[in-house]
C-alpha atoms as a PDB file:
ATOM      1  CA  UNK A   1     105.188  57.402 137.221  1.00  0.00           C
ATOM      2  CA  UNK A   2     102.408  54.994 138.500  1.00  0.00           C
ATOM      3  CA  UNK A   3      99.812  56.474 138.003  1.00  0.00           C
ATOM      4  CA  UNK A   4     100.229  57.425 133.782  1.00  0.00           C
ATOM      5  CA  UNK A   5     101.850  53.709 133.395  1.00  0.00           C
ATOM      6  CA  UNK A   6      98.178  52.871 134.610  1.00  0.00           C
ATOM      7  CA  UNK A   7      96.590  54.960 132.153  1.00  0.00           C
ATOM      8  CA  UNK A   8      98.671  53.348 129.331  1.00  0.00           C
ATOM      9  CA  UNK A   9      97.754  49.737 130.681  1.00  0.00           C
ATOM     10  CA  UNK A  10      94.112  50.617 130.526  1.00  0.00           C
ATOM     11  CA  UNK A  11      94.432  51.924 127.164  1.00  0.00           C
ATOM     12  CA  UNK A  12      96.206  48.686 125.671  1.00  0.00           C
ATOM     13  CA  UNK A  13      94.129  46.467 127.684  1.00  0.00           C
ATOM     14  CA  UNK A  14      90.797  48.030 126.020  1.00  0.00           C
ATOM     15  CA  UNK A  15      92.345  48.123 122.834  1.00  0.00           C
ATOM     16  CA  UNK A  16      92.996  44.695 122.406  1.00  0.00           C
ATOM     17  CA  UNK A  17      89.912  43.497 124.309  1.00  0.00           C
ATOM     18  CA  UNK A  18      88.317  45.006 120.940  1.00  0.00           C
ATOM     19  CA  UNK A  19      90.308  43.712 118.356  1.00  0.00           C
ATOM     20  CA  UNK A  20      90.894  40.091 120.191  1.00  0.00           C
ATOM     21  CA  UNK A  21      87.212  39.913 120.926  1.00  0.00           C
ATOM     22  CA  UNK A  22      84.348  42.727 120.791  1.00  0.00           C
ATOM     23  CA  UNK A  23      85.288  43.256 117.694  1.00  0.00           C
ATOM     24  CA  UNK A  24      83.151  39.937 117.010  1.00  0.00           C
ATOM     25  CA  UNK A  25      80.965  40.382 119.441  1.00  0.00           C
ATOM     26  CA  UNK A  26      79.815  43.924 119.026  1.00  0.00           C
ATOM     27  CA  UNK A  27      79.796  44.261 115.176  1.00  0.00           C
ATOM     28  CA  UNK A  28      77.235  44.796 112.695  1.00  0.00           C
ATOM     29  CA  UNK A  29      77.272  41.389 110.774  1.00  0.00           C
ATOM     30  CA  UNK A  30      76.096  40.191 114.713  1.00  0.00           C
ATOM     31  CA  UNK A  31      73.481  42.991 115.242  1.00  0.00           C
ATOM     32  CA  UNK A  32      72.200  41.816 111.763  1.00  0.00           C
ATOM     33  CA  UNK A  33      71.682  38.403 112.603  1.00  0.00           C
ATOM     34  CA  UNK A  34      70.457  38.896 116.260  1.00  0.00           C
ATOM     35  CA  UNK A  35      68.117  42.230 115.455  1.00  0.00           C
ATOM     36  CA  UNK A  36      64.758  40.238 115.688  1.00  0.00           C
ATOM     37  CA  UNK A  37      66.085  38.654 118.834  1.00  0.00           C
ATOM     38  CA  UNK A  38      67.274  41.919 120.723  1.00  0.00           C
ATOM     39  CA  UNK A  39      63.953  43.659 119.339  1.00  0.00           C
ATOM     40  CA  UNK A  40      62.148  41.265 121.114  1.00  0.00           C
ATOM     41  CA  UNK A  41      63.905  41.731 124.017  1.00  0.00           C
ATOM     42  CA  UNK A  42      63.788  45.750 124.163  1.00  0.00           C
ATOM     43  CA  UNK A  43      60.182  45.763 123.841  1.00  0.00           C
ATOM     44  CA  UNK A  44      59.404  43.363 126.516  1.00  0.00           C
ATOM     45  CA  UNK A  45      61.725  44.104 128.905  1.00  0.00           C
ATOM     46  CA  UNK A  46      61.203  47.827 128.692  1.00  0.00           C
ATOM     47  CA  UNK A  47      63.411  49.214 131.473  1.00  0.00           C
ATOM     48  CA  UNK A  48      66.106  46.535 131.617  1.00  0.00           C
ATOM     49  CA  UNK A  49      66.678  47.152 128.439  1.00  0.00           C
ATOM     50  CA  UNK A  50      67.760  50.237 128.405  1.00  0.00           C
ATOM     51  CA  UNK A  51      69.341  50.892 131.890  1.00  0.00           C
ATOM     52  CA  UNK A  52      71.341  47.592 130.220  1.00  0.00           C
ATOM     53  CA  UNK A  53      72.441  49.615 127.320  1.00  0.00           C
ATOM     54  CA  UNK A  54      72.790  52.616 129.297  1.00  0.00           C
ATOM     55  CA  UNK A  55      75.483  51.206 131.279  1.00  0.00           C
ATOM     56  CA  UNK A  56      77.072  48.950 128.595  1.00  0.00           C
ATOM     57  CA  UNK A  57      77.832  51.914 126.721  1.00  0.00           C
ATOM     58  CA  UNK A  58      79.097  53.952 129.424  1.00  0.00           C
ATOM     59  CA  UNK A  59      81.224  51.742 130.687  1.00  0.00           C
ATOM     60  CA  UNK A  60      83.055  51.120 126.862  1.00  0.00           C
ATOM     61  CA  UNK A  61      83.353  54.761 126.345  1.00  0.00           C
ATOM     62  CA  UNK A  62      84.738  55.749 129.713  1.00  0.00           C
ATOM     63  CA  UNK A  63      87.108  52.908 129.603  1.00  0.00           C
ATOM     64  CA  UNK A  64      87.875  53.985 126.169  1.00  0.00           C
ATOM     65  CA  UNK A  65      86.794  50.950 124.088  1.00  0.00           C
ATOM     66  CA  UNK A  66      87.381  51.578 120.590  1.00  0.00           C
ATOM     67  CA  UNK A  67      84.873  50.960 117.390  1.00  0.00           C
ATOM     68  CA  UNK A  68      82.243  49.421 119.868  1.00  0.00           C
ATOM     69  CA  UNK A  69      80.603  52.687 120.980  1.00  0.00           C
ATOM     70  CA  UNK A  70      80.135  53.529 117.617  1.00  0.00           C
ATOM     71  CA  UNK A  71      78.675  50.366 116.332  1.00  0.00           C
ATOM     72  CA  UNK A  72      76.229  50.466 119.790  1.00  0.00           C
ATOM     73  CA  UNK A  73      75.254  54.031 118.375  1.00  0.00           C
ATOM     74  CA  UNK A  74      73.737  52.473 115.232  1.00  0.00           C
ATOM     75  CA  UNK A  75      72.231  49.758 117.165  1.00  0.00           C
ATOM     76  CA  UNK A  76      70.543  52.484 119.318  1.00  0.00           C
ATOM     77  CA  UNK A  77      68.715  53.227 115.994  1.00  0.00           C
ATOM     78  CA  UNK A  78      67.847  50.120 115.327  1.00  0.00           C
ATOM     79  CA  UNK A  79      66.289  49.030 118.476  1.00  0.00           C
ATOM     80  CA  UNK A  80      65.046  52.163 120.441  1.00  0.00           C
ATOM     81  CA  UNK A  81      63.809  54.510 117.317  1.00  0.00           C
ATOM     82  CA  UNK A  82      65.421  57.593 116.361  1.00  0.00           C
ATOM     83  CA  UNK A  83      64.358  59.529 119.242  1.00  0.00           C
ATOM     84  CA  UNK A  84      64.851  57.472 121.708  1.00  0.00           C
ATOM     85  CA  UNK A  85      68.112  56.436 120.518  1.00  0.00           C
ATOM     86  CA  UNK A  86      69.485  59.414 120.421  1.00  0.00           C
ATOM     87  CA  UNK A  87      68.379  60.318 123.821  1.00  0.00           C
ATOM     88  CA  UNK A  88      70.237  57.226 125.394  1.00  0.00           C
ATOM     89  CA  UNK A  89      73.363  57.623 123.105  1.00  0.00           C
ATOM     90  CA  UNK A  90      73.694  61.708 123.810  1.00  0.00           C
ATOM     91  CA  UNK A  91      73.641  61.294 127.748  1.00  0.00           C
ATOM     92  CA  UNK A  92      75.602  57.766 127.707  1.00  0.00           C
ATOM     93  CA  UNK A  93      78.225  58.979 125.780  1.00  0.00           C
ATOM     94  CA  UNK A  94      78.779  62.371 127.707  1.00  0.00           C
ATOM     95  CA  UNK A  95      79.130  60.182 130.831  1.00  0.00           C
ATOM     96  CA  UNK A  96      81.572  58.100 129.560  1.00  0.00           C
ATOM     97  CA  UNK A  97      83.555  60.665 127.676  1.00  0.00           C
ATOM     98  CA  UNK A  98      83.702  62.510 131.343  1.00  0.00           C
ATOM     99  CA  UNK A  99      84.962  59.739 133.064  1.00  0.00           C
ATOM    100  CA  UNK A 100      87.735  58.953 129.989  1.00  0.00           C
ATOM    101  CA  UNK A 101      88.335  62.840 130.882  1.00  0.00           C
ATOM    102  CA  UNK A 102      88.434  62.376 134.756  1.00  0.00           C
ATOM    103  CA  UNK A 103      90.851  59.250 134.040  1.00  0.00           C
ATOM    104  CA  UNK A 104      93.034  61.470 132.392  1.00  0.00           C
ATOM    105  CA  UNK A 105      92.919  64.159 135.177  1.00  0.00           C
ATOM    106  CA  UNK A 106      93.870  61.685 137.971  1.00  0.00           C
ATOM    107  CA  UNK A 107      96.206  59.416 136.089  1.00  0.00           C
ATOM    108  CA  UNK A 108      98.133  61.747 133.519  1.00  0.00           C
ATOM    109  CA  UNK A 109      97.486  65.466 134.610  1.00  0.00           C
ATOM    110  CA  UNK A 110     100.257  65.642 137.365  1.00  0.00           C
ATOM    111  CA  UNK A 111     102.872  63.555 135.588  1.00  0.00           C
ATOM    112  CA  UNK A 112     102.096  66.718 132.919  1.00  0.00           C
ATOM    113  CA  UNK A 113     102.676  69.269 134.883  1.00  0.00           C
ATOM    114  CA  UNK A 114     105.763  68.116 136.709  1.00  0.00           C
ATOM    115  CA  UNK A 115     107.507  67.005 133.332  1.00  0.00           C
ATOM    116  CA  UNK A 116     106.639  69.913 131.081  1.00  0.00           C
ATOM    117  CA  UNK A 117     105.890  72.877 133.668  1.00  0.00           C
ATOM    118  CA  UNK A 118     106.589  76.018 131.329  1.00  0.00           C
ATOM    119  CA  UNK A 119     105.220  74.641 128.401  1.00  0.00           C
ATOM    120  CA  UNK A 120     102.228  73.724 130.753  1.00  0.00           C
ATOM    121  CA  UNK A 121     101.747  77.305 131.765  1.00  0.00           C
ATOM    122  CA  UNK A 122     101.746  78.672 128.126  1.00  0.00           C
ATOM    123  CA  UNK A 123      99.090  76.168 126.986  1.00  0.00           C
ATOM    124  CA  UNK A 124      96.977  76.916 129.593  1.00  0.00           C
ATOM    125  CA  UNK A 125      96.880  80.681 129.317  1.00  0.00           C
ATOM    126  CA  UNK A 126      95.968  80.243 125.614  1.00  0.00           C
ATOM    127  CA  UNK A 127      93.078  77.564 126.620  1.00  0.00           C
ATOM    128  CA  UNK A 128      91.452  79.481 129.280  1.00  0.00           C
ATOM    129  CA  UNK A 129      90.594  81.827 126.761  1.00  0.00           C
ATOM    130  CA  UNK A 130      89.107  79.863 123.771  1.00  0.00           C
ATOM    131  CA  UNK A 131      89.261  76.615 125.227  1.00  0.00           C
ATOM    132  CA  UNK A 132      85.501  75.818 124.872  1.00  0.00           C
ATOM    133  CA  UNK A 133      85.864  76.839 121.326  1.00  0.00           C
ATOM    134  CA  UNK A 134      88.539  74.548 120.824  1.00  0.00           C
ATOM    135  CA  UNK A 135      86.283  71.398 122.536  1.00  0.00           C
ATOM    136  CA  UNK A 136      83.597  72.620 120.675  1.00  0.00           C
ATOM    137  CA  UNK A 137      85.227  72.445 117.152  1.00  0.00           C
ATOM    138  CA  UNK A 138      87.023  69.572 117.798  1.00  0.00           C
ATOM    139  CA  UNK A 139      83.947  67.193 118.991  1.00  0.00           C
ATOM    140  CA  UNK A 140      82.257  69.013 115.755  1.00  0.00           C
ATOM    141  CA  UNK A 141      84.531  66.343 113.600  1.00  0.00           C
ATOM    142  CA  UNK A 142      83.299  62.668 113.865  1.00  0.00           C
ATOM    143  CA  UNK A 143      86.979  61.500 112.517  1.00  0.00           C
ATOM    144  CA  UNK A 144      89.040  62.844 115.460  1.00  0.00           C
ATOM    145  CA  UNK A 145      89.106  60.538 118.030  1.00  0.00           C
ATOM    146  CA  UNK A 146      86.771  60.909 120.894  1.00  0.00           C
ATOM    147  CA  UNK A 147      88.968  59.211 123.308  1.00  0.00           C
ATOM    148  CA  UNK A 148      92.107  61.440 123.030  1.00  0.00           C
ATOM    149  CA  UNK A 149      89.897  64.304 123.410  1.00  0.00           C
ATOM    150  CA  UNK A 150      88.987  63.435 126.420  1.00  0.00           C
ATOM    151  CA  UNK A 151      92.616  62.183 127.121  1.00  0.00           C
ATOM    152  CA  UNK A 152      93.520  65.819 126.521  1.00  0.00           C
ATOM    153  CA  UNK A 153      91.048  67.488 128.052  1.00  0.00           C
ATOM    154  CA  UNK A 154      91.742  65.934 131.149  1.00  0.00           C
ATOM    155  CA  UNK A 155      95.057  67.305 131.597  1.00  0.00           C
ATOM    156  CA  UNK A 156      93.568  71.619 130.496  1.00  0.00           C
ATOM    157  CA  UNK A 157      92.374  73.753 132.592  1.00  0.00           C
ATOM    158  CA  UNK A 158      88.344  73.076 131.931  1.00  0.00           C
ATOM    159  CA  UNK A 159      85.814  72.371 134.290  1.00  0.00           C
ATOM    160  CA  UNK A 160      83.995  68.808 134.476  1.00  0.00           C
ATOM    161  CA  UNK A 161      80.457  70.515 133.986  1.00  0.00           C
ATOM    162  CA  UNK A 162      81.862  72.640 130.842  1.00  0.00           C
ATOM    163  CA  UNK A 163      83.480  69.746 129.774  1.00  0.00           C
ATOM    164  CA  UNK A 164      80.226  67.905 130.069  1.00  0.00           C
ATOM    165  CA  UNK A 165      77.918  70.401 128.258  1.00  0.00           C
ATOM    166  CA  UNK A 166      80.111  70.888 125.005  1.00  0.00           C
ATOM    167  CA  UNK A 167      80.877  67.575 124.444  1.00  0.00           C
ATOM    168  CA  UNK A 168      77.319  66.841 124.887  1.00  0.00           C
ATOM    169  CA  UNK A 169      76.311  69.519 122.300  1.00  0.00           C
ATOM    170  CA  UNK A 170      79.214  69.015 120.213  1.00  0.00           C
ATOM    171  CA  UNK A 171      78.727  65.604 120.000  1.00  0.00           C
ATOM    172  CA  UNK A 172      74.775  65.656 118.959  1.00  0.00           C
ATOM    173  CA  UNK A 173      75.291  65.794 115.733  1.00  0.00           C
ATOM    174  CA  UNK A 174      77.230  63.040 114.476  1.00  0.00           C
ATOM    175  CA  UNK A 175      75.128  60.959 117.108  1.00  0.00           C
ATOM    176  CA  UNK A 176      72.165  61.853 115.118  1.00  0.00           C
ATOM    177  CA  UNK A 177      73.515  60.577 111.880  1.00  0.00           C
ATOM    178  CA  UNK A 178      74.698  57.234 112.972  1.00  0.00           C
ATOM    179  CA  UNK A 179      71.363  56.637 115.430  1.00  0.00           C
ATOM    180  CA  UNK A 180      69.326  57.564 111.563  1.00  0.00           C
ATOM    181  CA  UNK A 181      71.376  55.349 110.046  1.00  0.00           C
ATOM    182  CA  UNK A 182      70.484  52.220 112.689  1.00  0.00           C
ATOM    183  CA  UNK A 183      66.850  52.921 112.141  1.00  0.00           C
ATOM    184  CA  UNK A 184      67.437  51.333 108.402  1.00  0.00           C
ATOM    185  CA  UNK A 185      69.882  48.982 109.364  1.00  0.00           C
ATOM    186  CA  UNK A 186      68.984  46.528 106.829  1.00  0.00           C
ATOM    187  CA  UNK A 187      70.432  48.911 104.584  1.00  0.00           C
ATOM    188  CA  UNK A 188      74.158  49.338 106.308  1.00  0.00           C
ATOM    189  CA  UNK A 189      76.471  46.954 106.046  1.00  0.00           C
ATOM    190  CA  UNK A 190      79.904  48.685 107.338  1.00  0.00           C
ATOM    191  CA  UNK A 191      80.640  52.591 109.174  1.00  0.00           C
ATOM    192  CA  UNK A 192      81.931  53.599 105.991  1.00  0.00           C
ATOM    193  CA  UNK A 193      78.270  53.334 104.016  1.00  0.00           C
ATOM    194  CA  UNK A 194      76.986  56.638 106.569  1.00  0.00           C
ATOM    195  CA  UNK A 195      80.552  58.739 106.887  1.00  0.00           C
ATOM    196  CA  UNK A 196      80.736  59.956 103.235  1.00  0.00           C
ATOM    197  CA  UNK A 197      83.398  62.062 102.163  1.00  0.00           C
ATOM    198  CA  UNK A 198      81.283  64.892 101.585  1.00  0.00           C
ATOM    199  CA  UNK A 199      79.065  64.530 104.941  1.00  0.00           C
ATOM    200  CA  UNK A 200      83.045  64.777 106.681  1.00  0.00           C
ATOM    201  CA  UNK A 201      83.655  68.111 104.888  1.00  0.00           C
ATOM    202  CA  UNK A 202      80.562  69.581 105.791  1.00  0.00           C
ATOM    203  CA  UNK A 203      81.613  68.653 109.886  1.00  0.00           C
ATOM    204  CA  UNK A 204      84.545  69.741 109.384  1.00  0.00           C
ATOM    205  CA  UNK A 205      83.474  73.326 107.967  1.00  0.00           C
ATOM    206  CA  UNK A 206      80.751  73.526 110.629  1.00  0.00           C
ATOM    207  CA  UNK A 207      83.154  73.140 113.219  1.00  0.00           C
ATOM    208  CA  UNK A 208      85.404  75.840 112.186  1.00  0.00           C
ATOM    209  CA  UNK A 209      82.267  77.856 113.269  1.00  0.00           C
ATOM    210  CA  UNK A 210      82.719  78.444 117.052  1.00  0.00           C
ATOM    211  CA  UNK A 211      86.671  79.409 116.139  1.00  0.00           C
ATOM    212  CA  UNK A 212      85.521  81.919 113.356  1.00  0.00           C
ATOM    213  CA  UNK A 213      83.110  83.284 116.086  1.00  0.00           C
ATOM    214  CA  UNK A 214      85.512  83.787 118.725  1.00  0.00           C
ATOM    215  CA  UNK A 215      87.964  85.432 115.912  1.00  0.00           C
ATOM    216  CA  UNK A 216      85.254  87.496 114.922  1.00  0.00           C
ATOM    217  CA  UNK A 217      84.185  88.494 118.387  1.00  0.00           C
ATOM    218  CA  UNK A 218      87.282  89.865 119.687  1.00  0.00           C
ATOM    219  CA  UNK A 219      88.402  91.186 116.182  1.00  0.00           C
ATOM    220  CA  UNK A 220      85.577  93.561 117.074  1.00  0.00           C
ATOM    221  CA  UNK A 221      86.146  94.252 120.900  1.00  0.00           C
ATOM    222  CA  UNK A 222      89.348  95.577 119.648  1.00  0.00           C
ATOM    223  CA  UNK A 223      87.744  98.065 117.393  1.00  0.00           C
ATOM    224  CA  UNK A 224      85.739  99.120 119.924  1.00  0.00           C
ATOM    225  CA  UNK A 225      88.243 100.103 122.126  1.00  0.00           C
ATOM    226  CA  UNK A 226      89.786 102.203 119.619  1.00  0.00           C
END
C-alpha cells in the first residue's frame, strides 16, 4: 500500500505547488512582462538556455505539474521560434510523459494487479490488441489530460519505447498549435484564445482515425478468410 499512497502524495503535492505558487510564477501575464528580459537571455546564453528549459519542463511534466507545461509550451514559441520550439517541447514532453508513465508502473501497477486480478486480465487481452490505437487516439485530444494517460498507461501492458513513440507523434500536433500561438504572444492573453471550440472538434474527429483504421483493418481480414 506504500508504494500507490506515494503516488497519491506526489500527485497532491504537485498539484498544489501549482495552484499555491507556479500558478504565479509560470503564467502568461509573467511571460508578458518578462519576454524582453528572457529574450535577451535565450539569445545570449545559447545553450544554457535551452538545456535550462529542457530540463525545467521535463521535470514538471514527469512529476505531473499541472497548467505549467502548457503555458512553457507557448513560451517555447515565444522565445525559441516555431521550429525550434517545437523541437524542444516534442522531445521534453515525451520524456516527461515517460517518466509520469514509469511512476505509474513502479508505484501503482502492482497494487493493480493484486486488487483487481480478473478484471486485470480482461483489460489487458483487449489492449494488447489495439492498445497503440487507443494511446494514439487518446493523445490525439488536447482536452484529456496528459497526466492520467500516462497514469494509465503505466499500469497496461505497453512497452516504454511504444509508449514513447506514440505519445511523441500523438502529441505533435497540439504542440504545434500552442508553440504557433507563443510566436505572437502579444496577441494571447489566456489558453482559451488558441483552444477554440471548433479547433477541439476537429482533434477530436482526427483522433477517431487510428480506431476507424484498426476497425476497418480487421473488418477486412475477416472477409478474407471467408
Amino acid at each position: 500500500m506504500r508504494r500507490p499512497a506515494l503516488l497519491i502524495f506526489i500527485l497532491i503535492s504537485t498539484f498544489l505547488i501549482s495552484y499555491i505558487y507556479l500558478q504565479e510564477v509560470f503564467s502568461l501575464g509573467k511571460i508578458k512582462e518578462h519576454i524582453t528580459f528572457l529574450k535577451t537571455w535565450v539569445s545570449e546564453e545559447i545553450y544554457i538556455s535551452r538545456i535550462s528549459f529542457f530540463t525545467l519542463y521535463v521535470i514538471l511534466s514527469g512529476l505531473s505539474f499541472p497548467f505549467v507545461p502548457t503555458v512553457l509550451t507557448i513560451a517555447a514559441g515565444a522565445l525559441f521560434g516555431i521550429i525550434e520550439g517545437v523541437i524542444i517541447v516534442s522531445f521534453a514532453s515525451t520524456v516527461g510523459a515517460c517518466i509520469c508513465f514509469l511512476l505509474s508502473r513502479y508505484l501503482l501497477k502492482d497494487f493493480i494487479n493484486d486488487k483487481f486480478e480478473k478484471t486485470k486480465v480482461i483489460i489487458d487481452n483487449k489492449f494488447s490488441k489495439n492498445g497503440i490505437y487507443y494511446l494514439l487516439s487518446l493523445r490525439l485530444i488536447p482536452t484529456i489530460s496528459f497526466v492520467l494517460i500516462n497514469l494509465i498507461m503505466g499500469v497496461l501492458p505497453i512497452s516504454l519505447f511504444r509508449f514513447y513513440y506514440i505519445s511523441q507523434l500523438g502529441m505533435l500536433p497540439a504542440t504545434v498549435i500552442y508553440v504557433n500561438a507563443g510566436s505572437e504572444i502579444s496577441k494571447v492573453n489566456s489558453i482559451n484564445d488558441i483552444m477554440s471550440f471548433t479547433l477541439i472538434v476537429s482533434f477530436t474527429l482526427v483522433a477517431i482515425l487510428p480506431i476507424l483504421i484498426k476497425f476497418l483493418m480487421n473488418y477486412f481480414t475477416k472477409l478474407n478468410k471467408i
